[in-house]
C-alpha atoms as a PDB file:
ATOM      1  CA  UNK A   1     -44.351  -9.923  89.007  1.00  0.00           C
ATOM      2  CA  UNK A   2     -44.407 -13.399  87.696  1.00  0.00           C
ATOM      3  CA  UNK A   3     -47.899 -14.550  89.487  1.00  0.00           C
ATOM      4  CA  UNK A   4     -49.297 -11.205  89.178  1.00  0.00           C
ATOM      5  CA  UNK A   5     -49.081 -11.912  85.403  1.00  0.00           C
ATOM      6  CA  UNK A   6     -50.047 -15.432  85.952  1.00  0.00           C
ATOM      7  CA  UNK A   7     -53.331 -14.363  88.144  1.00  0.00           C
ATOM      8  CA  UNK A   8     -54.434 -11.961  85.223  1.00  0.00           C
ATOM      9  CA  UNK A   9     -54.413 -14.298  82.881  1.00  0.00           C
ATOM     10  CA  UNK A  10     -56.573 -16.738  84.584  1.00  0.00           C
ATOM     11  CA  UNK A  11     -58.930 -13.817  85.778  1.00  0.00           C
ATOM     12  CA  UNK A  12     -59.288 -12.183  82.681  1.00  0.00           C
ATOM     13  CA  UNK A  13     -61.528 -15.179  81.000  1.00  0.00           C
ATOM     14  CA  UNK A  14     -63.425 -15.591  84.448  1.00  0.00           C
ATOM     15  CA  UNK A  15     -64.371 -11.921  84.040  1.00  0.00           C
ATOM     16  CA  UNK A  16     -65.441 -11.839  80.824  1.00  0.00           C
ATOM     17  CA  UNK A  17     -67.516 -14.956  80.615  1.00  0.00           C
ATOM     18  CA  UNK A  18     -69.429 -13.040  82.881  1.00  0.00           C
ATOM     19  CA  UNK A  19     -69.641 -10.409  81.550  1.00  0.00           C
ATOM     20  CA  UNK A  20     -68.078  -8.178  83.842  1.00  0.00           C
ATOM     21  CA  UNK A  21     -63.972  -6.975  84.185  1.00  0.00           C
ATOM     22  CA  UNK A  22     -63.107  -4.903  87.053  1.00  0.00           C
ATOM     23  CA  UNK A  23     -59.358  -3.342  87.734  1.00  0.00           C
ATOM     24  CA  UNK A  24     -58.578  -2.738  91.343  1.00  0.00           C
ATOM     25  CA  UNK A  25     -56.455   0.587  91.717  1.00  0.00           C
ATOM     26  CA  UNK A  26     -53.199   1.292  90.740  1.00  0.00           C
ATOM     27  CA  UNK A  27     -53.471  -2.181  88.472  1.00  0.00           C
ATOM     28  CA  UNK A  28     -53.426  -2.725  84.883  1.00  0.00           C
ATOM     29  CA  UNK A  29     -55.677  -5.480  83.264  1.00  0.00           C
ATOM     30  CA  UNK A  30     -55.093  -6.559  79.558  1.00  0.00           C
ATOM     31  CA  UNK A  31     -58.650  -7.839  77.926  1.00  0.00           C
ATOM     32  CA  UNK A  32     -57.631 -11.449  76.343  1.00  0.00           C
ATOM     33  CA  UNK A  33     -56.919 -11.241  72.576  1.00  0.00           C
ATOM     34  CA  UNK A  34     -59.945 -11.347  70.143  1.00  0.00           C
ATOM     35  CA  UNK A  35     -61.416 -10.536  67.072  1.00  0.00           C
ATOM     36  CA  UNK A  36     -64.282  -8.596  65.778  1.00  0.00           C
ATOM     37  CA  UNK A  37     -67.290  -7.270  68.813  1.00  0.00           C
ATOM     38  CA  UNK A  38     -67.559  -7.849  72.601  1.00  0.00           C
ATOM     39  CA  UNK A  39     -70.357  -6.812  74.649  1.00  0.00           C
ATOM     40  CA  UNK A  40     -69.833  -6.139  78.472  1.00  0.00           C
ATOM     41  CA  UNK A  41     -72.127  -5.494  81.094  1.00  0.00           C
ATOM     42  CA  UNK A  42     -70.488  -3.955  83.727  1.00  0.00           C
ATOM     43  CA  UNK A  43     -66.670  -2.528  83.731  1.00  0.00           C
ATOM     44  CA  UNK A  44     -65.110  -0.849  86.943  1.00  0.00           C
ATOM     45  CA  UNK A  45     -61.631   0.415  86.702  1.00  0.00           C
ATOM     46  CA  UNK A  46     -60.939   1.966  89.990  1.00  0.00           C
ATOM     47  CA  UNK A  47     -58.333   5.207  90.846  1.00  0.00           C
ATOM     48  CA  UNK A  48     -55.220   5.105  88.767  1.00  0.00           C
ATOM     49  CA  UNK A  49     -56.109   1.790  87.223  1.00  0.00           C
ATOM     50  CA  UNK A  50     -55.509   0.138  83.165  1.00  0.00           C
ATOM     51  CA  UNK A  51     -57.865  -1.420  81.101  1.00  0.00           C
ATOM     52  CA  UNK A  52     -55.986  -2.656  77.567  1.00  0.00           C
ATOM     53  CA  UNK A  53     -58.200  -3.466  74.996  1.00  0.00           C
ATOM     54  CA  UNK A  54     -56.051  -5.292  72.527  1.00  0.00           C
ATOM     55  CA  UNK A  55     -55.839  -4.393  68.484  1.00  0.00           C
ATOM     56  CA  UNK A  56     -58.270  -7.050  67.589  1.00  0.00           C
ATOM     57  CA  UNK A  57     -61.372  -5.533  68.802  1.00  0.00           C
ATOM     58  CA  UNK A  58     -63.535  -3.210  66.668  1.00  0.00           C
ATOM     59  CA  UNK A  59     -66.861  -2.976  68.640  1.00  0.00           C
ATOM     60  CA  UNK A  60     -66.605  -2.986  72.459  1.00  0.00           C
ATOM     61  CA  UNK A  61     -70.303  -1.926  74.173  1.00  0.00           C
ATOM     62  CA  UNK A  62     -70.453  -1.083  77.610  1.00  0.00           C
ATOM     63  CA  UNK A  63     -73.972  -1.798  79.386  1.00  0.00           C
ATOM     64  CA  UNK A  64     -72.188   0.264  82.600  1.00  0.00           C
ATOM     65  CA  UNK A  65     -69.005   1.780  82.857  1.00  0.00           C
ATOM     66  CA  UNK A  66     -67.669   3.564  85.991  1.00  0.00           C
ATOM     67  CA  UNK A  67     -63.970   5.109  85.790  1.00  0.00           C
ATOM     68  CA  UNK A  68     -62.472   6.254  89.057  1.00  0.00           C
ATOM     69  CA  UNK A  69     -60.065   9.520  89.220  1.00  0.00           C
ATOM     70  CA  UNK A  70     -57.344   9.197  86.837  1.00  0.00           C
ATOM     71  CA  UNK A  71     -58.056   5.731  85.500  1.00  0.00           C
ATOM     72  CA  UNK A  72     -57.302   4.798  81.934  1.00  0.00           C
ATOM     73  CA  UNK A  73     -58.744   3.038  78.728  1.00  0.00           C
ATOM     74  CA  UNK A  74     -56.228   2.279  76.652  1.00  0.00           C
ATOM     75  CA  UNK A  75     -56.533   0.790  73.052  1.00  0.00           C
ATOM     76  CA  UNK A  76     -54.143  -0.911  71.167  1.00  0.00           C
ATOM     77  CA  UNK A  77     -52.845   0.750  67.615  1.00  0.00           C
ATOM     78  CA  UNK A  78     -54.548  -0.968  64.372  1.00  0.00           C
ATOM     79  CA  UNK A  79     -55.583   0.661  61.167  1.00  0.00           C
ATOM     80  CA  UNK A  80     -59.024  -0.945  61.342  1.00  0.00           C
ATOM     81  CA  UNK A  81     -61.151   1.954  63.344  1.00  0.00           C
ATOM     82  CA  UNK A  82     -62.670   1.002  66.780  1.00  0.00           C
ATOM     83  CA  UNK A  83     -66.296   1.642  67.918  1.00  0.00           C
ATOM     84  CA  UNK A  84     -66.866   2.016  71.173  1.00  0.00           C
ATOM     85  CA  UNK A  85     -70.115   2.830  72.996  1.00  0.00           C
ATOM     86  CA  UNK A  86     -71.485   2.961  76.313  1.00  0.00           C
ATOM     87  CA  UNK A  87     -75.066   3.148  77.710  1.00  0.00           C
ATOM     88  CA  UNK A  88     -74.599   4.553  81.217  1.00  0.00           C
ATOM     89  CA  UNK A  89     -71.628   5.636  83.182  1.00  0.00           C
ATOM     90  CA  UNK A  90     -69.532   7.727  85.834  1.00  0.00           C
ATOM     91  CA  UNK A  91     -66.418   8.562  84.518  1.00  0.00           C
ATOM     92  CA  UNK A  92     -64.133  10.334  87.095  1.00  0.00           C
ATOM     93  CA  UNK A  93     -61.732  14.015  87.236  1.00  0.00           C
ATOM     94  CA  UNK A  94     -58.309  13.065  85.085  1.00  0.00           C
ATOM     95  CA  UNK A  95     -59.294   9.892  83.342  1.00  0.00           C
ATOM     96  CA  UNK A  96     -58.123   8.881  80.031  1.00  0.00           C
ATOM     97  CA  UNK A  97     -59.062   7.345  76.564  1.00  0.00           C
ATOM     98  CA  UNK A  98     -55.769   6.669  74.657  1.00  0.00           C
ATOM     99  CA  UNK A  99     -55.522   5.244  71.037  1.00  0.00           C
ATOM    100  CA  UNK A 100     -52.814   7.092  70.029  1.00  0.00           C
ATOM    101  CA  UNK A 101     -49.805   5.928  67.880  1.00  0.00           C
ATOM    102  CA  UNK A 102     -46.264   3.824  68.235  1.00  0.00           C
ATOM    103  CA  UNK A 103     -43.366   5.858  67.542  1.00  0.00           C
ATOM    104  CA  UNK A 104     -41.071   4.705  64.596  1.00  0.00           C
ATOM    105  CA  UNK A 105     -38.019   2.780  64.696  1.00  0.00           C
ATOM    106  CA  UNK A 106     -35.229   1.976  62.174  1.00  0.00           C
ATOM    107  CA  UNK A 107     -37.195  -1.072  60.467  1.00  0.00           C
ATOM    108  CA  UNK A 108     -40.810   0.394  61.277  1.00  0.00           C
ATOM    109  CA  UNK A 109     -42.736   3.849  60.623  1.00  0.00           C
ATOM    110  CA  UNK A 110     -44.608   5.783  63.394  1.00  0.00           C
ATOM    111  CA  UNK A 111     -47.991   4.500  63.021  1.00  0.00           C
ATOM    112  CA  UNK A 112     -51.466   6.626  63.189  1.00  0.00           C
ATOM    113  CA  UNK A 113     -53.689   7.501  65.934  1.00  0.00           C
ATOM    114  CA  UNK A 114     -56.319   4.830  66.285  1.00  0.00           C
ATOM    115  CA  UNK A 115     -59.377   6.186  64.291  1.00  0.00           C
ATOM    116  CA  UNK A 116     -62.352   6.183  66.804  1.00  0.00           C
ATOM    117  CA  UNK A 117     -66.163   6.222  67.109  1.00  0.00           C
ATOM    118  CA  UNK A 118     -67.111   6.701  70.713  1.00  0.00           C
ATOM    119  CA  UNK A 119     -70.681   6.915  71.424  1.00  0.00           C
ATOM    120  CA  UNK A 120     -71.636   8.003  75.085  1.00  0.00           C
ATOM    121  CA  UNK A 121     -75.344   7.825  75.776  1.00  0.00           C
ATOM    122  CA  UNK A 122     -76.224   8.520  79.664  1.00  0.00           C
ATOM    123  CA  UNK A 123     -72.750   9.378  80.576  1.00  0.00           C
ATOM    124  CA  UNK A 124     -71.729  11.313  83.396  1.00  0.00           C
ATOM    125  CA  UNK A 125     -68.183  12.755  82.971  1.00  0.00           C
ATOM    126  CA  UNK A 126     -66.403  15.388  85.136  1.00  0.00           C
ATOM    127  CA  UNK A 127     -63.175  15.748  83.255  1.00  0.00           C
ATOM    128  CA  UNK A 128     -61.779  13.473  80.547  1.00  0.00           C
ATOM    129  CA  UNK A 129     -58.943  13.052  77.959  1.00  0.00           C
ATOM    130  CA  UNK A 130     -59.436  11.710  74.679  1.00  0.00           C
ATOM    131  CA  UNK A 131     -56.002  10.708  72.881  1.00  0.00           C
ATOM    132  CA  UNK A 132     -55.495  10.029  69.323  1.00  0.00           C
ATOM    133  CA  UNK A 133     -52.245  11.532  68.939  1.00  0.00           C
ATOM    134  CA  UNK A 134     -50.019  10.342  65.782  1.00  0.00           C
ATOM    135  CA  UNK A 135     -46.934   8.253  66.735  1.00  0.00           C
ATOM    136  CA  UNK A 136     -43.265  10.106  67.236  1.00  0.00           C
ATOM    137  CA  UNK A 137     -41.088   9.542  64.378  1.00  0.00           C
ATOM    138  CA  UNK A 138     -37.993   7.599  64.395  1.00  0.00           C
ATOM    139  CA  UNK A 139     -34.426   9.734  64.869  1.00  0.00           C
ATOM    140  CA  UNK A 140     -32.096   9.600  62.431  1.00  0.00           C
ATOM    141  CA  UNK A 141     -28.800   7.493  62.388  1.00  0.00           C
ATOM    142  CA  UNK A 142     -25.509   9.169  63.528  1.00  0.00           C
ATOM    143  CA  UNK A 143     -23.081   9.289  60.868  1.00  0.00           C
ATOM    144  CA  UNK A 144     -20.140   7.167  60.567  1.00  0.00           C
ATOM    145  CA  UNK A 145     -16.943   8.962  61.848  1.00  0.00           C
ATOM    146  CA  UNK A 146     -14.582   9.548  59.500  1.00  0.00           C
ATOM    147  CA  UNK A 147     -10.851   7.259  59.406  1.00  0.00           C
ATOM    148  CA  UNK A 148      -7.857   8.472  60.779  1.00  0.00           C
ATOM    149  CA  UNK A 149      -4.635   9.648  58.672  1.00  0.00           C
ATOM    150  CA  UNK A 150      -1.430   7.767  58.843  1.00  0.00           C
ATOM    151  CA  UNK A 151       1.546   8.664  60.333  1.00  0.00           C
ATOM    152  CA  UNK A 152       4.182  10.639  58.583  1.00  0.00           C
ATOM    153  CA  UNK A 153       7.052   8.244  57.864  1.00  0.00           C
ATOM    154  CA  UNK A 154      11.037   9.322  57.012  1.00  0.00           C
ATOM    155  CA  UNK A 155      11.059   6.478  53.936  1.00  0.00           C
ATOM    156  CA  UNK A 156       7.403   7.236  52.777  1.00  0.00           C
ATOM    157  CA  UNK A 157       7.031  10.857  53.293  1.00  0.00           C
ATOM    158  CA  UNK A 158       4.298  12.887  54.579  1.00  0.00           C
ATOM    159  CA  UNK A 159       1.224  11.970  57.239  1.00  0.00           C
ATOM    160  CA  UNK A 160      -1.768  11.340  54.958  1.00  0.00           C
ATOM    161  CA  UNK A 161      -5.220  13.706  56.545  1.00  0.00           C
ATOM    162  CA  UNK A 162      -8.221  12.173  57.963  1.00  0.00           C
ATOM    163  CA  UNK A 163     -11.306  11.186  56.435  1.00  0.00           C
ATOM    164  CA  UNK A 164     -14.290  13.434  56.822  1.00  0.00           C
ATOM    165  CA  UNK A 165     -17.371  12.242  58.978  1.00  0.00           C
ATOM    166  CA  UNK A 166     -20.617  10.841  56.925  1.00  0.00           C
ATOM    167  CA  UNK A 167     -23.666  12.938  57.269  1.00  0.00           C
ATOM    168  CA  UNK A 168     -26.324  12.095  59.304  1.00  0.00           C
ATOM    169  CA  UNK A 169     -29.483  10.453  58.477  1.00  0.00           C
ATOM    170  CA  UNK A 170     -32.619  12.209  58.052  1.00  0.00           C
ATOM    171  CA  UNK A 171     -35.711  11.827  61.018  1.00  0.00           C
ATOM    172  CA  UNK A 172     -38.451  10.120  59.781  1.00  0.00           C
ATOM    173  CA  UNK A 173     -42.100  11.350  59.648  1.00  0.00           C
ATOM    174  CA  UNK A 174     -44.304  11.427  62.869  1.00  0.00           C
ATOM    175  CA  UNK A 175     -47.567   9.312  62.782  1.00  0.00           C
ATOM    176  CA  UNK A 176     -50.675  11.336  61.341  1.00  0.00           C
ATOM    177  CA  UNK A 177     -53.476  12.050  64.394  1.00  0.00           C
ATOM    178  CA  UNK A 178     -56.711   9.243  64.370  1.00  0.00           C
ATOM    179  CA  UNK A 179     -60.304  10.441  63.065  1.00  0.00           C
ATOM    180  CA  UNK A 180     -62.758  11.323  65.728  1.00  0.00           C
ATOM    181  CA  UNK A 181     -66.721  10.338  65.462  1.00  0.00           C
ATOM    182  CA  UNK A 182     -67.972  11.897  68.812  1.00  0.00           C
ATOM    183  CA  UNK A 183     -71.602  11.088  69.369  1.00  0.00           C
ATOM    184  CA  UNK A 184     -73.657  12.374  72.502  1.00  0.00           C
ATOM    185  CA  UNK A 185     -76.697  13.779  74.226  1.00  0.00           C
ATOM    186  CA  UNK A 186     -78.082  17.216  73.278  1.00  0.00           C
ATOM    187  CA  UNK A 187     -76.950  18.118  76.456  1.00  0.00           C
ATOM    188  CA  UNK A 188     -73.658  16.739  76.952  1.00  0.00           C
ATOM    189  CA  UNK A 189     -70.964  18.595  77.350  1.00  0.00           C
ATOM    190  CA  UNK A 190     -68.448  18.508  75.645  1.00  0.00           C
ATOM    191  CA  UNK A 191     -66.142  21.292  77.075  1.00  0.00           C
ATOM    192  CA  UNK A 192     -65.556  18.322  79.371  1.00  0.00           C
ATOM    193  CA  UNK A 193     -63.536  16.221  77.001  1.00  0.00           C
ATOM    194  CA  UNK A 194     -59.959  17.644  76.237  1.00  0.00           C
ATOM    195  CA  UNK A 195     -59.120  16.143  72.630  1.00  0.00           C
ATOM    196  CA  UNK A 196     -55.243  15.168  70.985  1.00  0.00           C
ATOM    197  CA  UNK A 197     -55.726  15.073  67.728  1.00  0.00           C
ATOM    198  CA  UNK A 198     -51.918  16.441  67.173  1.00  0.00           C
ATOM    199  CA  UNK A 199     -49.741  14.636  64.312  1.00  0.00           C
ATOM    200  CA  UNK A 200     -46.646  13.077  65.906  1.00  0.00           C
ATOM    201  CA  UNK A 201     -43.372  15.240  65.901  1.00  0.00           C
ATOM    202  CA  UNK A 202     -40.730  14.619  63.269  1.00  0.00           C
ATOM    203  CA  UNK A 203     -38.213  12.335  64.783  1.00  0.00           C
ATOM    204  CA  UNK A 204     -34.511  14.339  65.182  1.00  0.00           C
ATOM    205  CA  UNK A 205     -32.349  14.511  62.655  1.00  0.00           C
ATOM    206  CA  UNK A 206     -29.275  12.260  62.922  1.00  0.00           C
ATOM    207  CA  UNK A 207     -25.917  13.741  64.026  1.00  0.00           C
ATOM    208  CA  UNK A 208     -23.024  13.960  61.338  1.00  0.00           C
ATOM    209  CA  UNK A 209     -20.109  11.547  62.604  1.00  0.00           C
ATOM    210  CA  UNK A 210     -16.985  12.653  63.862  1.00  0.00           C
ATOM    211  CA  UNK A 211     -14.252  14.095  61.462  1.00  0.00           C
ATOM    212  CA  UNK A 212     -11.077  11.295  61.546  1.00  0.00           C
ATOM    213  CA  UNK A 213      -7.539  13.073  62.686  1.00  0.00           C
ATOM    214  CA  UNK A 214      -4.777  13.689  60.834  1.00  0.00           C
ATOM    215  CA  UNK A 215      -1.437  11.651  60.576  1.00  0.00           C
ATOM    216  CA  UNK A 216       1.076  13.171  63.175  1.00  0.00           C
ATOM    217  CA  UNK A 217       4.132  14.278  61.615  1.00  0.00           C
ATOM    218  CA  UNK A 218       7.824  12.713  62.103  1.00  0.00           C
ATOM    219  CA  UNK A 219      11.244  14.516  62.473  1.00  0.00           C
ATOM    220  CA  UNK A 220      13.741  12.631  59.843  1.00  0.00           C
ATOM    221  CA  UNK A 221      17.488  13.017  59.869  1.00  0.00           C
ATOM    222  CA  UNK A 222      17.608  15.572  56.539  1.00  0.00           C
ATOM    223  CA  UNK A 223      13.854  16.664  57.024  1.00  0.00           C
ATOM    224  CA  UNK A 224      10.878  17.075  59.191  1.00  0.00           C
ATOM    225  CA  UNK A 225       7.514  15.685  57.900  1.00  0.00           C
ATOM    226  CA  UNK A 226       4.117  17.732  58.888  1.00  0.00           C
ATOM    227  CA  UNK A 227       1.306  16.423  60.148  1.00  0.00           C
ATOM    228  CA  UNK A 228      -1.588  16.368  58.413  1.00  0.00           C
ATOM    229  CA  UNK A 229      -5.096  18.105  59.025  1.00  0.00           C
ATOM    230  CA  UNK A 230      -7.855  16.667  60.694  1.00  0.00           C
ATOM    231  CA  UNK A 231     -10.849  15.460  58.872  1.00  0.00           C
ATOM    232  CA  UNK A 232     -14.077  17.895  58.668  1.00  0.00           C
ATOM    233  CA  UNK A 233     -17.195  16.628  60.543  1.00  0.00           C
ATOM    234  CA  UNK A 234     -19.989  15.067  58.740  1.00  0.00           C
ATOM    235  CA  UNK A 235     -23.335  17.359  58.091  1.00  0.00           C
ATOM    236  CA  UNK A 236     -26.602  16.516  60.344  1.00  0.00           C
ATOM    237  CA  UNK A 237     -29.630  15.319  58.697  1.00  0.00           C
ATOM    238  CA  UNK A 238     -32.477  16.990  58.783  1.00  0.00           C
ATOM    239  CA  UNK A 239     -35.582  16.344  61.481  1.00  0.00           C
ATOM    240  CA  UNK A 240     -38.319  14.547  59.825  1.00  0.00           C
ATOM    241  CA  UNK A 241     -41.653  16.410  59.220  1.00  0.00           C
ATOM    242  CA  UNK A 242     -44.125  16.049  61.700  1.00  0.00           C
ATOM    243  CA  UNK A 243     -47.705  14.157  60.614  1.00  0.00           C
ATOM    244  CA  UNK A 244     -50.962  15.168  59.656  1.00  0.00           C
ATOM    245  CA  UNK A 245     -53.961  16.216  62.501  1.00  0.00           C
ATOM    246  CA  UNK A 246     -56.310  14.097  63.101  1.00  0.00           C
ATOM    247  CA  UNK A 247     -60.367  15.217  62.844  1.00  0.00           C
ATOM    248  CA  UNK A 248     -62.944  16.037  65.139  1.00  0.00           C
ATOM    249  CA  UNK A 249     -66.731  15.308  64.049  1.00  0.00           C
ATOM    250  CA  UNK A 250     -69.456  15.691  67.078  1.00  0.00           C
ATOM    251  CA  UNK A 251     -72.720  14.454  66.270  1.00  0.00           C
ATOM    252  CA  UNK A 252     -75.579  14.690  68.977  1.00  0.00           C
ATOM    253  CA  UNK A 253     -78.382  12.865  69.291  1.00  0.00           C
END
């Protein structure tokens, strides 16, 4: 796995100071990390294959793009938009255009679908997914459980009961769907594009944490000292809302 790594990097540059990437099938193939526009003039990425096209890039042209059966472009989150357009192409049965969101975490929020402008001029596409779907939320925190009760005790009297549970923490908010700018032919069409524009679902809300037990009781010499109840179990949170749909706009030319 190590010199696979190794041998994209160095091919990667090669590729591109050429002008031309290709991804052999079943591989994935990482563009190198840059800023601002890149103009290609010839990307293959065969059956089953990965082309990442990292955060940093905001115009990518395509002079010819051919995507085999199931293959996959897939573009890095950012909240700066992303224009992509290619001049001519074959793109393949089950292939894929993903810029949808991270989920959340504890110290981050889901992000957004990427918001995309995708311009396909002679294009020839059989069946194709375009995925801007808004991030999962993050779940909730489990509840601390609550402490147990002491023991009963002949010289100090009764058990003491358990603490109750904390409630759970509340599921954060999915990621809101990315903004579509679809422009094509007259007579493309579109029926051939299936588009996620879907929010990200509300991450699950946390569970309340275990009620502590209750002191056992103790049999004394003049009398017997109960035990004491367990504690109740903290309330769940609640699951977080999910985000906002993204937007379609087709425009043909």
């Amino acid at each position: 796995m190590r010199n696979l790594c190794l041998l994209l990097a160095l091919a990667a540059p090669l590729a591109l100071a050429e002008g031309q990437v290709r991804v052999e099938a079943h591989n994935l193939l990482k563009l190198p990390a840059r800023t601002g526009s890149l103009v290609l003039e010839r990307v293959d990425v065969a059956d089953h294959a990965t082309l990442l096209i990292p955060a940093g890039i905001t115009l990518l042209r395509i002079e010819t793009l051919r995507m085999g059966q199931g293959s996959r472009l897939g573009i890095a989150p950012s909240e700066q938009p992303l224009r992509l357009e290619v001049v001519q192409g074959d793109v393949g049965a089950g292939s894929h255009i993903t810029a949808s969101g991270l989920a959340g975490s504890m110290q981050k929020a889901a992000s957004a679908g990427r918001d995309l402008s995708l311009r396909l001029e002679n294009v020839q596409v059989a069946d194709m997914t375009l995925d801007v779907r808004g991030g999962i939320g993050a779940p909730g925190y489990q509840g601390l459980a609550g402490a147990d009760g002491d023991t009963a005790g002949c010289l100090w009297g009764e058990a003491s009961k358990g603490w109750d549970g904390q409630a759970g923490g509340d599921g954060q908010s999915g990621g809101a769907g990315g903004r579509v700018r679809l422009e094509v032919p007259q007579a493309f069409p579109v029926e051939a594009l299936r588009v996620r524009l879907e929010g990200g679902a509300g991450g699950a809300a946390g569970e309340g944490g275990e009620g502590g037990r209750g002191g056992e009781g103790k049999g004394c010499l003049v009398y017997k000292a109960e035990a004491a109840r367990d504690g109740r179990p903290g309330q769940p949170g609640r699951a977080g809302a999910p985000g906002n749909n993204g937007s379609l706009d087709v425009v043909r030319f």
